[in-house]
N, C-alpha and C. Protein backbone atom coordinates (compact mmCIF):
# COMPACT_ATOMS: atom_id res chain seq x y z
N UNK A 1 0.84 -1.18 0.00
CA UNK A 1 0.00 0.00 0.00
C UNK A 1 0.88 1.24 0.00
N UNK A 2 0.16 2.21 -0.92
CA UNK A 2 1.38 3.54 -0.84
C UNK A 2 0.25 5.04 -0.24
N UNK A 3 1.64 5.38 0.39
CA UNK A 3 0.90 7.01 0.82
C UNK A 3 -0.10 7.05 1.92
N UNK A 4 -1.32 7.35 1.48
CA UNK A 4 -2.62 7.32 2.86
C UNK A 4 -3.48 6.17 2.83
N UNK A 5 -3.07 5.12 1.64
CA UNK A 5 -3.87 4.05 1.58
C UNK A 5 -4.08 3.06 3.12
N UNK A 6 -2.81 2.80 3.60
CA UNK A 6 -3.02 2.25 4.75
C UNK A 6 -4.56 2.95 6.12
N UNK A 7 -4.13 4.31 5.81
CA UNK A 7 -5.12 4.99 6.91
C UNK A 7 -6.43 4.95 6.42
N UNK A 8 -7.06 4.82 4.83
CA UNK A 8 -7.86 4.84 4.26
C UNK A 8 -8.70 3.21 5.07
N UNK A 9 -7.53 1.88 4.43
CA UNK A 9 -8.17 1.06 5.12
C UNK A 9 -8.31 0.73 6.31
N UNK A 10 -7.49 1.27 7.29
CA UNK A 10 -8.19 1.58 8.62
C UNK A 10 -8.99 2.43 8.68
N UNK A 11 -9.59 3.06 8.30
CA UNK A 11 -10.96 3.55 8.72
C UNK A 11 -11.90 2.82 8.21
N UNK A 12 -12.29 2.26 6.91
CA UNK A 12 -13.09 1.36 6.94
C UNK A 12 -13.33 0.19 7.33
N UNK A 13 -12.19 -0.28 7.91
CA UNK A 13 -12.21 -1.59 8.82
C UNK A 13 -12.92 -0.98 10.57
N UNK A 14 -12.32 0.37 10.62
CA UNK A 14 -12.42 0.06 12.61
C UNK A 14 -13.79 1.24 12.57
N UNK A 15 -14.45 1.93 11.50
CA UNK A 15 -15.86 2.43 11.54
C UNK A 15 -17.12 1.18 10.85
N UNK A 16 -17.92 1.37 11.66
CA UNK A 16 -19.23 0.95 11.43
C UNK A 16 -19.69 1.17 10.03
N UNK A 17 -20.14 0.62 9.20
CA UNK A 17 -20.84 0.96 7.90
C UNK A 17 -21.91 1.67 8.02
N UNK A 18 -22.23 2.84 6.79
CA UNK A 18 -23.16 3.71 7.22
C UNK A 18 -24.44 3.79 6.00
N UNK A 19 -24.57 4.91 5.55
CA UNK A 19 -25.54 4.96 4.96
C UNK A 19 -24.93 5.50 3.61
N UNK A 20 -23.99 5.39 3.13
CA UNK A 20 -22.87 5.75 2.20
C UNK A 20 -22.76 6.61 1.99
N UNK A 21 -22.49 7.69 2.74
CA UNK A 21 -22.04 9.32 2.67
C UNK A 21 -23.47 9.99 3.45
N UNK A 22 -24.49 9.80 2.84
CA UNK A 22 -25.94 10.77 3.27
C UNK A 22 -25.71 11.55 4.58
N UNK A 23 -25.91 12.63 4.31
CA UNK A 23 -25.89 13.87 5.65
C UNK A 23 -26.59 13.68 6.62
N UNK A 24 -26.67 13.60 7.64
CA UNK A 24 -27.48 13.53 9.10
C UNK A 24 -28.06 14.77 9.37
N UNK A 25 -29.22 15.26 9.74
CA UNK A 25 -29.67 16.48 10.10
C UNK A 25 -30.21 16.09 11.73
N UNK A 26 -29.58 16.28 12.88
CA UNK A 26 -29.66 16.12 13.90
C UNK A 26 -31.03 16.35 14.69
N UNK A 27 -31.74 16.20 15.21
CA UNK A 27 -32.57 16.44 16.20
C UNK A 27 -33.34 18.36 15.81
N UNK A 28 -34.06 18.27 15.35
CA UNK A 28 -34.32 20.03 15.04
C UNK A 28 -35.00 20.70 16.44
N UNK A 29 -34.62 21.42 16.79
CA UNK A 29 -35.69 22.72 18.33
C UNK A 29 -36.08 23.30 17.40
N UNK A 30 -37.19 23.59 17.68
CA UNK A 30 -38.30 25.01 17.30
C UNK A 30 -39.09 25.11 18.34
N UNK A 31 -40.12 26.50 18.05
CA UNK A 31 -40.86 26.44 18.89
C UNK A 31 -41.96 26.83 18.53
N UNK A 32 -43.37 26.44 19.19
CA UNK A 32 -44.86 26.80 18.64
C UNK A 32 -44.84 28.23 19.16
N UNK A 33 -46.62 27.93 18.25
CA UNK A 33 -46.72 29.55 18.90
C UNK A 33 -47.09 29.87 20.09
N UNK A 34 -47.34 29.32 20.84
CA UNK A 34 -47.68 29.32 22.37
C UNK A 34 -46.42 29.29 23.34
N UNK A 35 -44.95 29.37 22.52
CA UNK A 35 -43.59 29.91 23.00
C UNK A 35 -43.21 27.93 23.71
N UNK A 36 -44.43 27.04 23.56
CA UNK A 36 -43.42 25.93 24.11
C UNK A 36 -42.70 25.07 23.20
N UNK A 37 -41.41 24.62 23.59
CA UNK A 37 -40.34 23.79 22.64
C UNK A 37 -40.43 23.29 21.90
N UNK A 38 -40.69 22.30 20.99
CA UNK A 38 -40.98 21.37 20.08
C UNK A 38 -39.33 20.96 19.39
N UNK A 39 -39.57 19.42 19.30
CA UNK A 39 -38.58 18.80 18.84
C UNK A 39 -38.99 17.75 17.83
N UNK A 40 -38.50 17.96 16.66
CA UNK A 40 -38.66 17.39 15.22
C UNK A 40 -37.14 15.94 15.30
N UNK A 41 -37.69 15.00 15.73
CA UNK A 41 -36.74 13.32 15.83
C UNK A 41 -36.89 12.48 14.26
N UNK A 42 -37.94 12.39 13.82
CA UNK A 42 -37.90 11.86 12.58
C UNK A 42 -37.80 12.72 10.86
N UNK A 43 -37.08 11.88 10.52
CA UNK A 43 -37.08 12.36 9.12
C UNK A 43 -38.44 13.26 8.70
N UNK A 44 -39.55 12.38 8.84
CA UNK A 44 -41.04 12.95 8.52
C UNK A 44 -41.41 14.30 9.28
N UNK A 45 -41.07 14.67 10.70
CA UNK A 45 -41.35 15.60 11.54
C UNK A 45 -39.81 16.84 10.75
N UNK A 46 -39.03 16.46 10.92
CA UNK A 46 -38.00 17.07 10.47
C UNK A 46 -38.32 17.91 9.11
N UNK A 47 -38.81 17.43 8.02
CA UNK A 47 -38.85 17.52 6.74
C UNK A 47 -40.22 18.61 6.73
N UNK A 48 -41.33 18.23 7.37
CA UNK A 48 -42.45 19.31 7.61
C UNK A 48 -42.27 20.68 8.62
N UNK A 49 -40.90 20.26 9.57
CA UNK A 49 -40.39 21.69 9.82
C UNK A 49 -39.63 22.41 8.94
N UNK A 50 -38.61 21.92 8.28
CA UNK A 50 -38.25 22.57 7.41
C UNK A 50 -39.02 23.01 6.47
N UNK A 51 -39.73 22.51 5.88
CA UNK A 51 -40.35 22.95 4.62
C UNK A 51 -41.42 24.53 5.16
N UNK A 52 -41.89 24.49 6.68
CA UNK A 52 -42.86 25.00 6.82
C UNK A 52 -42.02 26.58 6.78
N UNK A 53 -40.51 26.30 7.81
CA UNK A 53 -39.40 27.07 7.87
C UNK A 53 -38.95 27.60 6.69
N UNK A 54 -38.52 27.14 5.49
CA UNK A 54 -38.25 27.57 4.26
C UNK A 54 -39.22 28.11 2.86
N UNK A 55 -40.25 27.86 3.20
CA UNK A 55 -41.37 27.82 2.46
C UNK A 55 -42.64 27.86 3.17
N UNK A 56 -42.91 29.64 3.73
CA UNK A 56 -43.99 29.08 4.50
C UNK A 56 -45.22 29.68 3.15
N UNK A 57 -46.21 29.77 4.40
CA UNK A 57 -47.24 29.78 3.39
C UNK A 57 -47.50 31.32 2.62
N UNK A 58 -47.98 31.49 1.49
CA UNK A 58 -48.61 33.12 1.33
C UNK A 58 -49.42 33.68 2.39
N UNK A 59 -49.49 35.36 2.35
CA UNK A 59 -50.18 35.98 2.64
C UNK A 59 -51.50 35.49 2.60
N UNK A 60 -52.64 35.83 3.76
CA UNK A 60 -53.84 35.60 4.04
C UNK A 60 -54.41 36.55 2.96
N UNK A 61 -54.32 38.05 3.61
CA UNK A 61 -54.58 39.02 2.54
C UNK A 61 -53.80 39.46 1.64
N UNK A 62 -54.31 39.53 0.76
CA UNK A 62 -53.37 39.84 -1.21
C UNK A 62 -53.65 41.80 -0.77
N UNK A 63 -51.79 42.10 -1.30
CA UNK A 63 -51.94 43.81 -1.63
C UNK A 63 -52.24 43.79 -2.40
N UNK A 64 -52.81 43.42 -3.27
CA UNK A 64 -53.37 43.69 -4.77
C UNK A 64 -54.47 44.06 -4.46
N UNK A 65 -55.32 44.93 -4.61
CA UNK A 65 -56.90 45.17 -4.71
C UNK A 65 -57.48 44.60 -5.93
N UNK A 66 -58.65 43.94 -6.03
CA UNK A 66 -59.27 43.36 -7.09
C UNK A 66 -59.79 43.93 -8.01
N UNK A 67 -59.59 45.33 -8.65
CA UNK A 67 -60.42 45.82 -9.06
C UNK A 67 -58.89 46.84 -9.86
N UNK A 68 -57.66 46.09 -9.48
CA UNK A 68 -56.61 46.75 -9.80
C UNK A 68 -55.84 46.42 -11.59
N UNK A 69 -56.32 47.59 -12.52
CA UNK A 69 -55.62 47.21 -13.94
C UNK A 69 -54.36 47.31 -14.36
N UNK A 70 -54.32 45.77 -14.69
CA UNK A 70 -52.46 45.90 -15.23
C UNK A 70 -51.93 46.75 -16.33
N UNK A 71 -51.21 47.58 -17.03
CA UNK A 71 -51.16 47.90 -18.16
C UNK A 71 -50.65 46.69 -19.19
N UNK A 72 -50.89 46.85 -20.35
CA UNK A 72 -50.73 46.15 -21.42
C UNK A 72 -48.81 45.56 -21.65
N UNK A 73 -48.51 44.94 -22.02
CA UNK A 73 -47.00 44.56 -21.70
C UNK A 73 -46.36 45.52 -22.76
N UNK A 74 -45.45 46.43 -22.83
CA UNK A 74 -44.95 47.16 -23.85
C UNK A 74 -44.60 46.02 -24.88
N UNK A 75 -43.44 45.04 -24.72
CA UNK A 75 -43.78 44.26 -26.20
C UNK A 75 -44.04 42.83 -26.14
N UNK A 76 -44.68 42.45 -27.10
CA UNK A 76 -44.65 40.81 -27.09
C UNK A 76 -42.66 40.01 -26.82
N UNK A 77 -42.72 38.56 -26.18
CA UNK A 77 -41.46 38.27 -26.49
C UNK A 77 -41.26 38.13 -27.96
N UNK A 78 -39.73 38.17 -28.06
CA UNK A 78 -39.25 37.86 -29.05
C UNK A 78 -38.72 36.56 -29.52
N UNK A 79 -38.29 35.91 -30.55
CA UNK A 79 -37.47 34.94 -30.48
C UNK A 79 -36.01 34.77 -30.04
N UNK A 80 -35.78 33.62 -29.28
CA UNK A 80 -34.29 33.39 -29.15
C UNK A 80 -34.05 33.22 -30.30
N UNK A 81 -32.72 33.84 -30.39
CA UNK A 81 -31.67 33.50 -31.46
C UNK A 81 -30.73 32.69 -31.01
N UNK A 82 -30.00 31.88 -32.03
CA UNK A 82 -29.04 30.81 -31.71
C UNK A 82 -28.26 31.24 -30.89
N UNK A 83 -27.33 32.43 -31.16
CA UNK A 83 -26.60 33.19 -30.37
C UNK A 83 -26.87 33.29 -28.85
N UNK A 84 -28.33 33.85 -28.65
CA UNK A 84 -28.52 33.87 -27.67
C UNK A 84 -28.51 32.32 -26.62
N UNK A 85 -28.85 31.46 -27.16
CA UNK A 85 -29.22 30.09 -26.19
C UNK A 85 -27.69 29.89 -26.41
N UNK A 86 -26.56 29.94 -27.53
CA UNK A 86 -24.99 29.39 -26.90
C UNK A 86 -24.85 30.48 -26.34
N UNK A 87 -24.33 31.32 -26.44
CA UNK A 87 -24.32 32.17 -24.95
C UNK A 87 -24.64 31.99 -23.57
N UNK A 88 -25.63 31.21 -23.65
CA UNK A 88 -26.51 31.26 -22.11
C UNK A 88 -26.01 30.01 -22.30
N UNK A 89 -25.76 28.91 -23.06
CA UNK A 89 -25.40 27.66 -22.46
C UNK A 89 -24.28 27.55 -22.13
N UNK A 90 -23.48 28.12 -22.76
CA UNK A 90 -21.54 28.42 -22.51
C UNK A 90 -21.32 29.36 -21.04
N UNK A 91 -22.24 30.00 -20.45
CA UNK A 91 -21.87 30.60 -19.28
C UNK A 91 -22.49 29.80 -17.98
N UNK A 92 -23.64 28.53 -18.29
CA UNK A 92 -23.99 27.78 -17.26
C UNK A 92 -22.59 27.05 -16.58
N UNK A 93 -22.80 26.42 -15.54
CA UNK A 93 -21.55 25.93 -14.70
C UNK A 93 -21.32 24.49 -15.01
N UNK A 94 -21.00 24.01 -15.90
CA UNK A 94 -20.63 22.71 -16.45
C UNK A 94 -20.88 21.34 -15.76
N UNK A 95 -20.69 21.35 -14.34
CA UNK A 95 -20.41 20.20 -13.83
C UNK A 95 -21.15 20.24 -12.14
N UNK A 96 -22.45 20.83 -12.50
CA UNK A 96 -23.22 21.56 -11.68
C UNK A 96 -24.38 20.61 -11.84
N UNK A 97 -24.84 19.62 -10.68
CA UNK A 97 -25.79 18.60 -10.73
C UNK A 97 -27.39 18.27 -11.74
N UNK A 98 -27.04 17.61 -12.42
CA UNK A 98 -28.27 18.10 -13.71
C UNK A 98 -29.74 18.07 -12.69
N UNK A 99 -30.52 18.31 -13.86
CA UNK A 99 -31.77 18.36 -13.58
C UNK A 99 -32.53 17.38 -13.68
N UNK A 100 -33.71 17.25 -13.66
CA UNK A 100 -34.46 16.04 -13.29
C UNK A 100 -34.37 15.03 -14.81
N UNK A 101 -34.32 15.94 -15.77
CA UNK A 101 -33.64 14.71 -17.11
C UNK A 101 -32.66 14.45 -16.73
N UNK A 102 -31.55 14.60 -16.36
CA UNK A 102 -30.34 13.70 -16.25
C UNK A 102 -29.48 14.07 -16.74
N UNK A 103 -29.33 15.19 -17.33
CA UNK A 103 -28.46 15.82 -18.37
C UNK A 103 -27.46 16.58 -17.96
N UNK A 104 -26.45 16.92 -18.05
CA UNK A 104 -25.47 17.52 -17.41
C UNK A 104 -25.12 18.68 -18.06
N UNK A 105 -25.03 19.89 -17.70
CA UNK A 105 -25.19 21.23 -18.63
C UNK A 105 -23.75 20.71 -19.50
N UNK A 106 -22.47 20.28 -19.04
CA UNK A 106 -21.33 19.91 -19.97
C UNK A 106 -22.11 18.96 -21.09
N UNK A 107 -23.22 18.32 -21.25
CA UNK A 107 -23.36 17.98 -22.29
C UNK A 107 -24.48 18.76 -23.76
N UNK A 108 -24.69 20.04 -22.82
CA UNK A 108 -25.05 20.73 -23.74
C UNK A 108 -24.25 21.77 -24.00
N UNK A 109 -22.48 21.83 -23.34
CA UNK A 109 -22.12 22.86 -24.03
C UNK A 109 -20.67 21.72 -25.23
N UNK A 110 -20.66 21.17 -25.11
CA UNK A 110 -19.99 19.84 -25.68
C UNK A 110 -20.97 19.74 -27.12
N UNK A 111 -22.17 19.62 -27.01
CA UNK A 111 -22.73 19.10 -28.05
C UNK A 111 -23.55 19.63 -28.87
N UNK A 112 -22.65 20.95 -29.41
CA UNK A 112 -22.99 22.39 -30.36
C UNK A 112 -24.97 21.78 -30.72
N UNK A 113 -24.05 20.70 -31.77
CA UNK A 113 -25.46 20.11 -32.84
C UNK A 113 -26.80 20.53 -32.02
N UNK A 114 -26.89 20.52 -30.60
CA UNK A 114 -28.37 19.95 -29.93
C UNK A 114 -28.98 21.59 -30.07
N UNK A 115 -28.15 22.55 -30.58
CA UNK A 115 -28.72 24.21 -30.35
C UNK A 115 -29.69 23.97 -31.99
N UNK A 116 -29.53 22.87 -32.63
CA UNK A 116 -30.80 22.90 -33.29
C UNK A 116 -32.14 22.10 -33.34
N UNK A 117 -32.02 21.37 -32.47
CA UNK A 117 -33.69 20.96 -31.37
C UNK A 117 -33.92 21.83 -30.68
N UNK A 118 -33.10 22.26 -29.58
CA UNK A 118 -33.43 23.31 -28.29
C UNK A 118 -34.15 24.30 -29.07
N UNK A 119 -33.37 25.14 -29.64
CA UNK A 119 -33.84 26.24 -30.18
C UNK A 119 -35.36 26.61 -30.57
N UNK A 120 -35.65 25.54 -31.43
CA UNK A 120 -37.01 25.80 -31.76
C UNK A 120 -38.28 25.39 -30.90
N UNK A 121 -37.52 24.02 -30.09
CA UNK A 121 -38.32 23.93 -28.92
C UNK A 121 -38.54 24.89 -28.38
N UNK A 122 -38.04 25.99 -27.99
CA UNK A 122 -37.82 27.18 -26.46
C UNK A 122 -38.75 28.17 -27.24
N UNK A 123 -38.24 27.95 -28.53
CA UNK A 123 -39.68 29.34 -29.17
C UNK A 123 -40.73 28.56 -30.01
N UNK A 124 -40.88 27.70 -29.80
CA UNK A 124 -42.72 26.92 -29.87
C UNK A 124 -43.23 27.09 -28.33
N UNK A 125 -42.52 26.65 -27.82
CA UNK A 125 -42.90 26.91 -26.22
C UNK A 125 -43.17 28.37 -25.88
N UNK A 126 -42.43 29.33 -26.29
CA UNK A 126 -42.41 30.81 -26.02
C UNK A 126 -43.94 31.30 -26.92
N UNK A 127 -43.90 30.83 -27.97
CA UNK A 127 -45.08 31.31 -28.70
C UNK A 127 -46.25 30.74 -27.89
N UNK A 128 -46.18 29.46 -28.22
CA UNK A 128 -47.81 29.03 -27.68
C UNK A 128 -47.92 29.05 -26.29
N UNK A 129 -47.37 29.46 -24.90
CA UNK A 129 -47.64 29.61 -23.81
C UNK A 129 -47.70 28.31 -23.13
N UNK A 130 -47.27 27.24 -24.18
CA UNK A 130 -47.25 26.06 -23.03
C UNK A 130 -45.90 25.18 -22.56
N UNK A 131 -45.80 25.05 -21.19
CA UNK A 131 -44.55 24.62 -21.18
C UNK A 131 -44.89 22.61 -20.55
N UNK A 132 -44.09 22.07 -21.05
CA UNK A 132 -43.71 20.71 -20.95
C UNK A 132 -43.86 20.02 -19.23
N UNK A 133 -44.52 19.79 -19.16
CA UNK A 133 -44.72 19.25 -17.35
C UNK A 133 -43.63 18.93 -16.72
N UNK A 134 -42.76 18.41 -17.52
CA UNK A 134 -41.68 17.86 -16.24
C UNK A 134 -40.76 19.17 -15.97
N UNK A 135 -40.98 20.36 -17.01
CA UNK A 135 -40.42 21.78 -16.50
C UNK A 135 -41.17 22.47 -15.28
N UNK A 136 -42.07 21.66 -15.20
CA UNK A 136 -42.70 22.78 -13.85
C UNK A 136 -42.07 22.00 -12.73
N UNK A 137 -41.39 20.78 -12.69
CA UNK A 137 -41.16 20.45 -11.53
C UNK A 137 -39.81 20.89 -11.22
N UNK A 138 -39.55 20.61 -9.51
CA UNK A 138 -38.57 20.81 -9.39
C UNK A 138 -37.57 19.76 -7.98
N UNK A 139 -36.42 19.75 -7.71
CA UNK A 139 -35.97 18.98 -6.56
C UNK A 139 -35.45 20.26 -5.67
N UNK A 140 -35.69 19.95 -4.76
CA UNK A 140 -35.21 21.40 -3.51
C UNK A 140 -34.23 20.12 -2.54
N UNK A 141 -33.23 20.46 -2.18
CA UNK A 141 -32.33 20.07 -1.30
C UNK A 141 -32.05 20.78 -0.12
N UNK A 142 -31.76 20.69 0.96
CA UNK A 142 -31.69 21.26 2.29
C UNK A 142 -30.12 21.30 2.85
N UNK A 143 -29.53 22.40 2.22
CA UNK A 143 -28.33 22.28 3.21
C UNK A 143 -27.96 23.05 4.08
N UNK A 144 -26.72 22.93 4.68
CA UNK A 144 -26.45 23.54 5.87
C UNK A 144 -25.70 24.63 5.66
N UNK A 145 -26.01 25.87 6.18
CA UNK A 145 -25.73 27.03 5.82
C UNK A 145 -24.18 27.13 6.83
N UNK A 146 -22.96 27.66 6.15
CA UNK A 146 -21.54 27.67 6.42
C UNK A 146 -21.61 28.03 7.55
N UNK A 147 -20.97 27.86 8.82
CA UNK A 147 -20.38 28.76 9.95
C UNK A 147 -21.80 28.83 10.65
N UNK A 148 -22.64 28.14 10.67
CA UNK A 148 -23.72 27.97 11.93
C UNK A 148 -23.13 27.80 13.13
N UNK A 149 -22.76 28.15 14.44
CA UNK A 149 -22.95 27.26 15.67
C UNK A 149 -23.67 26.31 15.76
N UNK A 150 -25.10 26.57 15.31
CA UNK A 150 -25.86 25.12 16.10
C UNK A 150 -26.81 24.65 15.03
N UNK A 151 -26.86 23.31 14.65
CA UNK A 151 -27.45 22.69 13.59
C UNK A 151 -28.58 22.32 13.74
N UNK A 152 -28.91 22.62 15.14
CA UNK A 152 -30.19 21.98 15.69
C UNK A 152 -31.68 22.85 15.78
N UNK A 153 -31.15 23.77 15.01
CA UNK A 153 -32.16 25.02 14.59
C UNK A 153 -32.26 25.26 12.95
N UNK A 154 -33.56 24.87 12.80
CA UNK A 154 -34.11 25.11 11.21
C UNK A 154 -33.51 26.44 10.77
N UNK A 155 -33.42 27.35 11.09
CA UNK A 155 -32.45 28.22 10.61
C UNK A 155 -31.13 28.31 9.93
N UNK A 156 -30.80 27.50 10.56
CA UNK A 156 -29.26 26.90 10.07
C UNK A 156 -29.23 26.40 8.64
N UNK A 157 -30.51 25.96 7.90
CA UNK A 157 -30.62 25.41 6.99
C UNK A 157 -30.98 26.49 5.50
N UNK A 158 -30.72 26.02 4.42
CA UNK A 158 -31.03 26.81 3.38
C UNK A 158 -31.35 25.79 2.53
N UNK A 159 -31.80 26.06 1.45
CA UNK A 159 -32.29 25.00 0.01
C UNK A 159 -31.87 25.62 -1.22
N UNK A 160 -31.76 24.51 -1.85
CA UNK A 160 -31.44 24.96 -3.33
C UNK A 160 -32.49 24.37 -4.29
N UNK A 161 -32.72 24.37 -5.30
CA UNK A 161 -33.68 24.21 -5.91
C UNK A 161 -33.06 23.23 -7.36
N UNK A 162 -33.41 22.43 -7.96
CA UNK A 162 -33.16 22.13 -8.99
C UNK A 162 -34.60 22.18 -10.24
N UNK A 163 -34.46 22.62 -10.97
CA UNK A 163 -35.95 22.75 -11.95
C UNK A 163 -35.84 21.89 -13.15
N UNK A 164 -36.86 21.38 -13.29
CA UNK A 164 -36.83 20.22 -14.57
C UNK A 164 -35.93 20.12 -16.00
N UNK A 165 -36.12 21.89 -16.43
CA UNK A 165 -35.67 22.33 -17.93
C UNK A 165 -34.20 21.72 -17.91
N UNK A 166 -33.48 21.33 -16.93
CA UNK A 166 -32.28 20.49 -17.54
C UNK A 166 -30.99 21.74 -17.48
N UNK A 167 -31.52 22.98 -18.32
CA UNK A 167 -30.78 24.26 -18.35
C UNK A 167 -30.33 24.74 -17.32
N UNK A 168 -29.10 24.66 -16.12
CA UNK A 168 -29.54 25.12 -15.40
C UNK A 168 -28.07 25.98 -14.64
């Protein structure tokens, strides 16, 4: 064995097998509204504090008054131009976790040819107002925000979002 290999296989010999890397989110405190403690132990309790914490709900009452007129949009969109979508695909972050297709933005800046499917896809879509279902979805991840003291407060936490379009 050369270098750190030896220490490598001592640690997997004298640690317990785990859950193969997956992050632990410890025990969460919060508190109701009646100011008493509450403690989130399971994944399921955990996951509905956070979400409630990161995403709470809208406003009861809308500032909008109902009776309030939008003006007209100064212009219709336009079409992307080729230019425009390599541009925007050459400045995405290459090796930046794809989206719910599976696609890895390095393989749309690698694979010029595909700027002539995309393209016309993005402005059939732009024209007729409808977009593709698996673009409305999205994956949100929960991580831990740098330099917390204490992990045991939903605060500590932030999310990132991943959205279907693959583009990202």
């Amino acid at each position: 064995m050369a270098g750190n290999d030896i220490w490598i296989t001592s640690k997997y010999i004298t640690n317990p097998g785990d859950d193969g890397g997956k992050s632990h989110i410890p025990t969460l405190k919060s508190w109701s509204a009646d100011g008493s403690k509450m403690l989130a132990a399971t994944n399921e309790e955990k996951s509905t504090l956070l979400a409630n914490i990161l995403f709470p709900p809208p406003p009861a009452l809308l500032s909008v008054p109902d009776d309030y007129h939008y003006l007209e949009p100064v212009e219709e969109w336009t079409e992307i131009m080729q230019e425009q979508l390599a541009t925007t695909i050459n400045k995405l972050s290459p090796y930046k976790a794809p989206g719910l297709d599976g696609i890895a933005n390095i393989v749309f800046q690698r694979c010029h040819q595909l700027l002539n499917y995309l393209l016309p896809l993005f402005n059939i879509t732009i024209k007729l107002h409808m977009h593709y279902d698996p673009w409305r979805e999205s994956i949100t991840i929960i991580l831990c925000k740098p330099g917390k003291p204490n992990y045991s407060l939903p605060k500590a936490y932030c999310c990132e979002s991943k959205c279907g379009s693959g583009l990202e």
